[in-house]
Protein backbone atom coordinates (compact mmCIF):
# COMPACT_ATOMS: atom_id res chain seq x y z
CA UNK A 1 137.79 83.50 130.22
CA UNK A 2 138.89 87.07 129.09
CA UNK A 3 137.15 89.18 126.62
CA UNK A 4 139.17 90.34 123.71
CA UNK A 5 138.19 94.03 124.54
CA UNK A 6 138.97 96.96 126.77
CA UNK A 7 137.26 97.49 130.57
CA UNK A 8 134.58 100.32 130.66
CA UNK A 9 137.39 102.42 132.33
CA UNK A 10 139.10 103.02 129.35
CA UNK A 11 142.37 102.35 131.53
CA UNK A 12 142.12 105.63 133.28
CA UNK A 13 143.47 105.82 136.77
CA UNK A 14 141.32 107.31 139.24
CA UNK A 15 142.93 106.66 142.87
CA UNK A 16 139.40 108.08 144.45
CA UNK A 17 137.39 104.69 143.21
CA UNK A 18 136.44 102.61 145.60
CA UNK A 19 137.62 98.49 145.90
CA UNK A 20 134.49 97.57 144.32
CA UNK A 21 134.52 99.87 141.76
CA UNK A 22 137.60 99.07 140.24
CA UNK A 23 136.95 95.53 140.04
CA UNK A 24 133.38 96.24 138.75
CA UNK A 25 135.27 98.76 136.13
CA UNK A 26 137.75 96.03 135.30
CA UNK A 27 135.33 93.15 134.85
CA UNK A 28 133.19 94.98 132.62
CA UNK A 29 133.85 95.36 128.55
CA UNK A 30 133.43 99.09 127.36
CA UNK A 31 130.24 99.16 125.02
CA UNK A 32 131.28 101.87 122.73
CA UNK A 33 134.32 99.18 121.87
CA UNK A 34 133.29 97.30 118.42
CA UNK A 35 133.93 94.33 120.23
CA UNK A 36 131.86 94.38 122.78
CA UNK A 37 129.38 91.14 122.89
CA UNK A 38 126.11 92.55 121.87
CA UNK A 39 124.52 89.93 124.38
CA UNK A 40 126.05 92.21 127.05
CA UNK A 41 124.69 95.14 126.01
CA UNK A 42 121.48 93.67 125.73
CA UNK A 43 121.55 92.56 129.15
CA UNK A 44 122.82 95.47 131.01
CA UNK A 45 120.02 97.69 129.43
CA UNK A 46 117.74 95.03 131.45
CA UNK A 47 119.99 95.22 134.74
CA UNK A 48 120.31 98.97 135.02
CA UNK A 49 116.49 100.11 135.36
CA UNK A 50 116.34 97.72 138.48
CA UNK A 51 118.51 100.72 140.41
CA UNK A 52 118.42 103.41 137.89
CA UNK A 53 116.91 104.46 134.78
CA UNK A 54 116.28 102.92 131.30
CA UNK A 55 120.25 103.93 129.12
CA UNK A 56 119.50 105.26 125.80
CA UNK A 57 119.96 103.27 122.74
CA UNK A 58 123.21 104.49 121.85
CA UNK A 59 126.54 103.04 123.01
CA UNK A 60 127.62 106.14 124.58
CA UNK A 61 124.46 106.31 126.37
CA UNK A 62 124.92 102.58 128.22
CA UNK A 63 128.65 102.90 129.04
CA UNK A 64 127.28 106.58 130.18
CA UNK A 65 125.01 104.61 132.44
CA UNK A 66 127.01 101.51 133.25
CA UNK A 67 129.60 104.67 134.47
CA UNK A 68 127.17 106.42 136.70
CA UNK A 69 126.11 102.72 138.35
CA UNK A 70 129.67 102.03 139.17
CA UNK A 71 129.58 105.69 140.95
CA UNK A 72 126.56 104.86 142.73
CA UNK A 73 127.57 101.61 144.09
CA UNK A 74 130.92 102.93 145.12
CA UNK A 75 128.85 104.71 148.12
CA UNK A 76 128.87 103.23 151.15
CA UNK A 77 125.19 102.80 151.71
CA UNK A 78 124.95 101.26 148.27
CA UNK A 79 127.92 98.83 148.45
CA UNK A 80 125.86 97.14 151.21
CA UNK A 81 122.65 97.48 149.28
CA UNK A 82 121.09 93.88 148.02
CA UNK A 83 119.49 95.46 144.97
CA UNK A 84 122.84 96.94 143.76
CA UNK A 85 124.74 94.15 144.73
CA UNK A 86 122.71 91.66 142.57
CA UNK A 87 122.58 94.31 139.78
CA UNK A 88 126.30 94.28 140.07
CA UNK A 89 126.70 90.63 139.85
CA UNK A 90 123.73 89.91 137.20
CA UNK A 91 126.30 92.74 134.86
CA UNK A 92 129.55 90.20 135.49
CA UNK A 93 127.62 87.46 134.95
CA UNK A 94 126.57 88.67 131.24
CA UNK A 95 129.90 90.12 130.84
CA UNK A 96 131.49 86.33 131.39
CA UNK A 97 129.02 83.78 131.28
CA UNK A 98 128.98 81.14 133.66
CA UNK A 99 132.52 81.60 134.16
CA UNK A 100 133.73 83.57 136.85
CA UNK A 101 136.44 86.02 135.96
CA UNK A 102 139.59 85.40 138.12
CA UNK A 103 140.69 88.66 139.82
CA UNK A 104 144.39 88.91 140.92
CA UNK A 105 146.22 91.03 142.92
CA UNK A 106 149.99 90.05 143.79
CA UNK A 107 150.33 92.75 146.42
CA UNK A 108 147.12 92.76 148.60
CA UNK A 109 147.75 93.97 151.27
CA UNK A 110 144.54 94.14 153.69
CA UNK A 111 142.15 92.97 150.55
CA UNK A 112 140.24 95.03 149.90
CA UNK A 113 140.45 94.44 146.04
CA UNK A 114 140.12 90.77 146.26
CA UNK A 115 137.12 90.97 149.07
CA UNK A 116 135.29 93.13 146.55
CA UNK A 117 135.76 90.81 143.20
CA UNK A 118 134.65 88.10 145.57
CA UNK A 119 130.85 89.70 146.46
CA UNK A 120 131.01 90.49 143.05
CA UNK A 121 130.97 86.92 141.95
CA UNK A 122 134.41 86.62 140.76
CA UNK A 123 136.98 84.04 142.05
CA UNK A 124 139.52 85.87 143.63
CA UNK A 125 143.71 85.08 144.33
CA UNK A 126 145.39 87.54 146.61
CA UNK A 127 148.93 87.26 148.15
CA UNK A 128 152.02 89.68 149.61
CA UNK A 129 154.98 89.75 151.22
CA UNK A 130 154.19 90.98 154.23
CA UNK A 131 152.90 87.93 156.47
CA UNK A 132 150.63 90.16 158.53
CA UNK A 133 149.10 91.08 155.25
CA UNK A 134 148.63 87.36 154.69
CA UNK A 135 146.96 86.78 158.03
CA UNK A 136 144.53 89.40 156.93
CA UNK A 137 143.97 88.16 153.89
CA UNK A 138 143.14 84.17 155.22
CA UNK A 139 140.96 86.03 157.82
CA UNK A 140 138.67 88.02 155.72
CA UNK A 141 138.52 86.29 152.50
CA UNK A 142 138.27 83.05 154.25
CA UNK A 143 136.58 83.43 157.56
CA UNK A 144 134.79 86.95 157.89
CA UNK A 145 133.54 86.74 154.10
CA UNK A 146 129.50 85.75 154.16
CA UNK A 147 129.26 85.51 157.79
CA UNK A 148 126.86 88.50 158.58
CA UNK A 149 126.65 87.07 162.21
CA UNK A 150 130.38 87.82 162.51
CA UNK A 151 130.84 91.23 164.77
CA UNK A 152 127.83 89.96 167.18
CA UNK A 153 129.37 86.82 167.68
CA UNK A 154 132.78 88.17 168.53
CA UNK A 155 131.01 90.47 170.64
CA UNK A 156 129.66 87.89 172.63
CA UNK A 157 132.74 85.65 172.59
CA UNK A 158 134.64 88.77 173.40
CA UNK A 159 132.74 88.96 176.38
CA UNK A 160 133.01 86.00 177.73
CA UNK A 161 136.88 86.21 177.29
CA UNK A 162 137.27 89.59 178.86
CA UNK A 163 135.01 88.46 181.83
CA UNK A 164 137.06 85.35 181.98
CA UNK A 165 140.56 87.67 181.67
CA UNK A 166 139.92 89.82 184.23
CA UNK A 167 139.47 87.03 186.80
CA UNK A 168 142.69 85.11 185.95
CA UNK A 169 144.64 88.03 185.96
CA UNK A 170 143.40 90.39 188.66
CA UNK A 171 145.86 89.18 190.97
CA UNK A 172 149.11 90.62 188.55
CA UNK A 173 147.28 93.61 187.78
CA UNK A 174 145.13 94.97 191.29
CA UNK A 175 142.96 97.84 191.29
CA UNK A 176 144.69 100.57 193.85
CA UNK A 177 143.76 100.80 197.36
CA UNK A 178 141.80 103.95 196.67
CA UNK A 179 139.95 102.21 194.11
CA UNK A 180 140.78 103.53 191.09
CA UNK A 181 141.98 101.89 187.70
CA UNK A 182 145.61 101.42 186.74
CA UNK A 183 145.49 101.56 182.76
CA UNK A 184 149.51 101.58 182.25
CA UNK A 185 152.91 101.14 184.08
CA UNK A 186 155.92 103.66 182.87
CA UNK A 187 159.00 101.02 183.31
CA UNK A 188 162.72 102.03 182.42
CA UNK A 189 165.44 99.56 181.78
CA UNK A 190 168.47 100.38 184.05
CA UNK A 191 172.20 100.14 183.63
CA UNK A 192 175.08 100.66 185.98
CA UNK A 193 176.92 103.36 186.00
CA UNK A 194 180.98 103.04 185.33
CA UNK A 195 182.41 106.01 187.49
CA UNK A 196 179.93 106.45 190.41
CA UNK A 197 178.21 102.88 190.48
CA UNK A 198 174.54 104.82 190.68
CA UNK A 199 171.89 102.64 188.81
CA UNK A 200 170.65 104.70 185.41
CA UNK A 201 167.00 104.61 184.88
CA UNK A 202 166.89 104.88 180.82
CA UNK A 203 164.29 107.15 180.22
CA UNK A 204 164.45 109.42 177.24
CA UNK A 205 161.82 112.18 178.35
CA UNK A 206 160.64 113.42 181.53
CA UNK A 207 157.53 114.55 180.63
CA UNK A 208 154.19 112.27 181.54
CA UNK A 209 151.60 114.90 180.11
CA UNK A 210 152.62 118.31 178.11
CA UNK A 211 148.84 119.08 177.93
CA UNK A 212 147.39 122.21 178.86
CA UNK A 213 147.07 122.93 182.79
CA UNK A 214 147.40 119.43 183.08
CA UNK A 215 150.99 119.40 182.65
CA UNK A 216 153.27 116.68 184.73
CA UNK A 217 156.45 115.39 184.65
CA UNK A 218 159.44 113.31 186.57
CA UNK A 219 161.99 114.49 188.42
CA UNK A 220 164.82 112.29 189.56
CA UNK A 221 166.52 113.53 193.04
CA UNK A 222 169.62 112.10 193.83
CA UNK A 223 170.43 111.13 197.09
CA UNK A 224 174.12 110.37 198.17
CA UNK A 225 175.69 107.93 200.72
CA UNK A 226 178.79 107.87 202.29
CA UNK A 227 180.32 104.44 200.85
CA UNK A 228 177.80 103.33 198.71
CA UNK A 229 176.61 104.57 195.11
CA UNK A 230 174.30 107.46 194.78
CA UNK A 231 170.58 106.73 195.19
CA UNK A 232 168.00 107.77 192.84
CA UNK A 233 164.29 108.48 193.89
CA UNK A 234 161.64 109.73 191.41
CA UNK A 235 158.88 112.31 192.20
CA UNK A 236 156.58 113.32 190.07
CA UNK A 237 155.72 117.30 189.48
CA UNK A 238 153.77 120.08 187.76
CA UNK A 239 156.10 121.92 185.34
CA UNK A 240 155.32 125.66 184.67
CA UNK A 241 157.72 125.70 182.01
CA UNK A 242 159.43 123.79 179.80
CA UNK A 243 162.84 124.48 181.48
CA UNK A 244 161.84 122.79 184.70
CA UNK A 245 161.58 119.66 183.09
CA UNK A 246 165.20 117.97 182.61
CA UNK A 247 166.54 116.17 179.94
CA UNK A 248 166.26 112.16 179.60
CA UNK A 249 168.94 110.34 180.38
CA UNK A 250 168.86 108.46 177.13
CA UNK A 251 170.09 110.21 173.62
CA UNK A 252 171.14 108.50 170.20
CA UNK A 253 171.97 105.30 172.14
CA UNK A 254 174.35 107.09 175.07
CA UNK A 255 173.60 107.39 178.47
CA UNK A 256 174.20 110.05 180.99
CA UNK A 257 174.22 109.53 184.86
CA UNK A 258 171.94 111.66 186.62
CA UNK A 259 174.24 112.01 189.39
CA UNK A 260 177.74 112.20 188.25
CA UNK A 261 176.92 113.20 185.07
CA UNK A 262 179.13 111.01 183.13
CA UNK A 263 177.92 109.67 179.43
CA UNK A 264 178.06 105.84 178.37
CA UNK A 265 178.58 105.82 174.77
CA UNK A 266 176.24 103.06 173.09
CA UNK A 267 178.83 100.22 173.09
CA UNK A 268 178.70 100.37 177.10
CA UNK A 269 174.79 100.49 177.16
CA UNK A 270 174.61 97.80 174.53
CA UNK A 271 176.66 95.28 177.00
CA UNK A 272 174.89 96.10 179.47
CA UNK A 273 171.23 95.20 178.30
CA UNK A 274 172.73 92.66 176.47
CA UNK A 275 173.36 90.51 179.87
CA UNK A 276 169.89 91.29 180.75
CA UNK A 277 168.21 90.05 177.34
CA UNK A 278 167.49 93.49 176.75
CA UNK A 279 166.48 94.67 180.13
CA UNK A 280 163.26 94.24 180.16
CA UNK A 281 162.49 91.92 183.25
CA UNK A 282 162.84 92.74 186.68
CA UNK A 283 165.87 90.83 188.55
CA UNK A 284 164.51 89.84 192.20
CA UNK A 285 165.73 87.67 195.14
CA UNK A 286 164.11 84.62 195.66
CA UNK A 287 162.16 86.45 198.61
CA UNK A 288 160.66 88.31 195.73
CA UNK A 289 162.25 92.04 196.42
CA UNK A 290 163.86 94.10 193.04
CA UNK A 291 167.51 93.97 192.91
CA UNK A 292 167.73 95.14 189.44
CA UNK A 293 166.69 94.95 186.83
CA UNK A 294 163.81 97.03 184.84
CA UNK A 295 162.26 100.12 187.32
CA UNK A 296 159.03 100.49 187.84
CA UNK A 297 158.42 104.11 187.74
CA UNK A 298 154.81 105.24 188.18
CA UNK A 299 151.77 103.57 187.69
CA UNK A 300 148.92 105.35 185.55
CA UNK A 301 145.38 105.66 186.49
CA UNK A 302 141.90 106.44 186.17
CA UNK A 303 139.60 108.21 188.41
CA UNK A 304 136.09 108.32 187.64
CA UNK A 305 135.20 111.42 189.82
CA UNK A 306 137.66 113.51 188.01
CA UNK A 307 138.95 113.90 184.84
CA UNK A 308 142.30 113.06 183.09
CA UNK A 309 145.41 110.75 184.26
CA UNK A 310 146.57 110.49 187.50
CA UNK A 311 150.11 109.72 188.27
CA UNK A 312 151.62 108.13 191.35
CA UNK A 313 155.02 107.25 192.04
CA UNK A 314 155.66 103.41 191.94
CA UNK A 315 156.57 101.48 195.22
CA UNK A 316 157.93 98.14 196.40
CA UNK A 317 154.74 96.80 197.14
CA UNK A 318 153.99 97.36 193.19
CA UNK A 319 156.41 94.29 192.20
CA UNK A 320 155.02 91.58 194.32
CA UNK A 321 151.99 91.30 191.00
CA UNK A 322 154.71 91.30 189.09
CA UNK A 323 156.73 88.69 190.83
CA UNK A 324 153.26 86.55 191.20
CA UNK A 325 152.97 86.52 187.32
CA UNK A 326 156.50 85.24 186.74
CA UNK A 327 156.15 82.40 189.25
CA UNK A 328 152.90 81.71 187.37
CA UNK A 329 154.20 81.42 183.86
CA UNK A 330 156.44 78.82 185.30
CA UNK A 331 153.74 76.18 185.39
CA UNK A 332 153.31 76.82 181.71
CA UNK A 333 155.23 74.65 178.91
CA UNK A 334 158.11 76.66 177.29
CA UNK A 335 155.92 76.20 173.93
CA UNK A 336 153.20 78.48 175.13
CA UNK A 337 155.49 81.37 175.74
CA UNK A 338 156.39 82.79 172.01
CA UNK A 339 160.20 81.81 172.60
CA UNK A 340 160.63 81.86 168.69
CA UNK A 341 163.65 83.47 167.10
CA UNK A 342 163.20 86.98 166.23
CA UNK A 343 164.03 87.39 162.02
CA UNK A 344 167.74 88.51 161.17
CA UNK A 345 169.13 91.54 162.22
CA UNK A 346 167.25 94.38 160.02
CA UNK A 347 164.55 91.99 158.30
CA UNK A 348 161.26 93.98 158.62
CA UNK A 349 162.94 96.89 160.86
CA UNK A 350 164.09 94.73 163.59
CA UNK A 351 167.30 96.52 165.22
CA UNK A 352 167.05 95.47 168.48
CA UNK A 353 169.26 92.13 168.24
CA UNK A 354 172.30 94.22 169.74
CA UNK A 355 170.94 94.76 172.74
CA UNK A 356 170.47 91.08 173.72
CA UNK A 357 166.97 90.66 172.33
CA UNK A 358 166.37 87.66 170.36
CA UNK A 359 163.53 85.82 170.90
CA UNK A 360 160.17 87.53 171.19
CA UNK A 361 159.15 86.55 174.54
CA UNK A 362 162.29 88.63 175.21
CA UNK A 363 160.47 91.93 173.49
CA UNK A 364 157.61 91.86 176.28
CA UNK A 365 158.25 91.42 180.39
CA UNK A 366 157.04 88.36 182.28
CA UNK A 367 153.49 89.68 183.25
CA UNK A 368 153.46 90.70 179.35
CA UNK A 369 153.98 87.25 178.31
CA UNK A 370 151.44 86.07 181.05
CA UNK A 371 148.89 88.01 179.71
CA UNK A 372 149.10 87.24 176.59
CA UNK A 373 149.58 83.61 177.27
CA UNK A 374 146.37 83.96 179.07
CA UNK A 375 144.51 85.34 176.17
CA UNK A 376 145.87 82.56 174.29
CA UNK A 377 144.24 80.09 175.88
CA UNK A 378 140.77 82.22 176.69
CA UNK A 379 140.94 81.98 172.48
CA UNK A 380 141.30 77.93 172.34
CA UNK A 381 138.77 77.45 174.90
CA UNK A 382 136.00 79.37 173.72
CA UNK A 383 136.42 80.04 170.30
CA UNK A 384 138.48 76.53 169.01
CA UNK A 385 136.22 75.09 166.68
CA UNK A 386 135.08 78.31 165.30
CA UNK A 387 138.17 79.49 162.89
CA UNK A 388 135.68 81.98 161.95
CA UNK A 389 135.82 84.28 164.81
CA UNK A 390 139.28 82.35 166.37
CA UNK A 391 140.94 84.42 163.68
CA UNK A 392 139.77 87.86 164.19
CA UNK A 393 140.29 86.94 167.90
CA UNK A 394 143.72 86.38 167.06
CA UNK A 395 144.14 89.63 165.37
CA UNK A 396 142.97 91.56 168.74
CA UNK A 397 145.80 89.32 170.55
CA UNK A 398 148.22 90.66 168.21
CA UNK A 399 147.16 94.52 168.61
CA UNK A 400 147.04 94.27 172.06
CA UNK A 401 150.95 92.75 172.19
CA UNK A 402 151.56 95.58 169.76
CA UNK A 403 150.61 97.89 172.61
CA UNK A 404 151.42 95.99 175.39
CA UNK A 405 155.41 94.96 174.68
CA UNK A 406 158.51 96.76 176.93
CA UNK A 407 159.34 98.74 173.34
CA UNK A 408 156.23 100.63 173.50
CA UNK A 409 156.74 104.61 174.50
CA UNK A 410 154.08 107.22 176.77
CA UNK A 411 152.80 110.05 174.56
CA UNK A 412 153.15 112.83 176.60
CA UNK A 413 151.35 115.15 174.29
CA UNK A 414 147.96 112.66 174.48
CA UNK A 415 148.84 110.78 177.35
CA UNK A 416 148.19 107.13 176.18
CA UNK A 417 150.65 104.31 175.16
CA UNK A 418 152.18 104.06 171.01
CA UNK A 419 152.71 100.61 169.77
């Protein structure tokens, strides 16, 4: 049903109203319009004393009134207030009858908008391009809408999964022999180089922490061998200026050799990665020692009886977990691995088709895909028949790939991983 008259706002655009203010404002006819149904007026002086006082008998006074409500439930601590929730609805309800009002918004993004019209009373259509959007949308209009029991439940579900998690996986990601946490690995892709044969470590900073007197960094020291290719260790050091940190060997898509110096310009680099699927993965014999491949470079870590990262170099005994996890996802079917295409070249800012990446199980390495395969099936088992908290669940998975893919980069000036 629509009513033949203009919304309380007046059509003014305020971008600091809240979700459920606008569709509160928009559902709403403006009493000072000489259409307005007197019935409404009528009933919204008998709403508003339940939360505030008694409007005047003028027009003016009651969209006054109906104004300063809208404020007031806009608050947090009101939009989650019973009284002013049912004062909000009873006003919709004598604004349209016993038929809802349809609310829709074409571009929803998270929902906000259509979440509010719906604990208003309204009925409520939401889409948008963006699938993740859409995800959102089916997960809190759907599932997480009238389910108050919702964030103790996924508590508790969470719980179980994490306890669960850590016991299938310990064995691809160990504590350290002193005990303390590992909370990231710092990997580089590697290419060859094409005048002294040394393998490149791409790396496109040196620095692991610019902060304070807590500053750290890599150094690569090149050691050479009569008959062979240069060999590159990694050591890790305290900077006292910027200058004693070098430059990455990665810039704009080129490649320079740490020990002959020589750039790769991109098409080189490109080939390259392209023969490893993008590099990612580590290459190993079938005794399970690197050959090539991705480098492990230092391992990150917590200490509880200091403060702030600690760094250690990586060594070989730090790819047998990751050898373990790649012989386990071999016992799982190819269709639990997320072996899907990756969209065309540029759709959604994908640009990293050139360098051999085209399937998404391709944009995370093998103990990546375990874990998330893992996770997976933590979700089916305990939370199958609940899409209610399966779907937030879900959305967790997701974040955690989104931080937990070979793409992601160290933020030396925080020290913690960007998705």
């Amino acid at each position: 049903m629509e009513i033949p008259v203009r919304s309380i706002s007046g059509g003014l655009d305020d971008p600091s109203l809240r979700a459920e203010r606008c569709c509160l404002d928009c559902c709403l006819p403006d009493p000072c319009d000489a259409q307005c149904p007197e019935g409404f007026k009528k009933r919204a002086r008998n709403i508003l004393p339940r939360v505030q006082g008694t409007p005047g008998r003028r027009d003016l006074e009651l969209r006054n009134e109906l104004l300063r409500f809208m404020g007031d439930f806009s608050s947090w601590e009101n939009s989650v207030n019973q009284t002013y929730l049912e004062a909000a609805r009873g006003l919709v309800r004598a604004a349209h009858g016993e038929e809802s009002p349809l609310v829709v918004d074409p571009f929803a993004g998270g929902g906000s908008i259509p979440l509010e019209a719906l604990r208003l009373g309204c009925e409520a259509f939401a889409s948008d391009l963006n699938p993740v959007a859409c995800i959102v949308l089916a997960t809190m209009l759907q599932h997480v809408l009238g389910k108050p029991s919702l964030p103790d439940d996924l508590r508790r579900i969470g719980a179980k999964i994490k306890k669960a998690a850590e016991q299938e996986l310990s064995d691809f990601y160990p504590a350290e022999l002193d005990g303390t946490k590992p909370i990231a690995y710092l990997w580089a892709r590697t290419i060859t180089c094409d005048s002294c044969g040394a393998e490149i470590p791409l790396v496109r900073s040196l620095w692991l922490s610019t902060k304070g007197r807590r500053k750290r960094a890599l150094r690569f020291v090149v050691a050479r061998r009569q008959g062979a290719p240069p060999d590159i260790s990694i050591t890790v050091f305290e900077p006292t200026k910027e200058t004693d940190v070098a430059k990455g060997t990665v810039s704009r898509a080129k490649a320079t050799c740490p020990c002959c110096q020589m750039t790769m310009p991109p098409e080189r680099v490109k080939a390259q990665l392209r023969e490893q699927h993008g590099g990612a993965d580590v290459v190993f014999d079938s005794d399970g020692k690197r050959v090539s491949g991705a480098r492990l470079l230092v391992t990150v870590r917590l200490d509880p009886s200091s403060v702030g990262r600690h760094y250690r170099v990586a060594s070989e005994a730090d790819y047998k977990p990751v050898f373990a996890a790649g012989l386990s996802l071999q016992k799982y079917p190819p269709t639990a691995i997320p072996n899907d295409p990756l969209p065309p070249w540029g759709t959604l800012g994908f640009r990293v088709q050139p360098y051999g990446m085209t399937q998404w199980n391709e944009l995370l390495t093998q103990r990546q895909n375990r874990l998330i395969v893992s996770l997976q099936g933590l979700v089916r088992k305990y939370a199958s028949d609940e899409p209610s908290i399966a779907f937030p669940l879900a959305l967790i998975i997701d974040k955690l790939a989104d931080k937990a893919t070979s793409l992601c980069r160290w933020k030396a000036t925080a020290e913690y991983m960007a998705g």
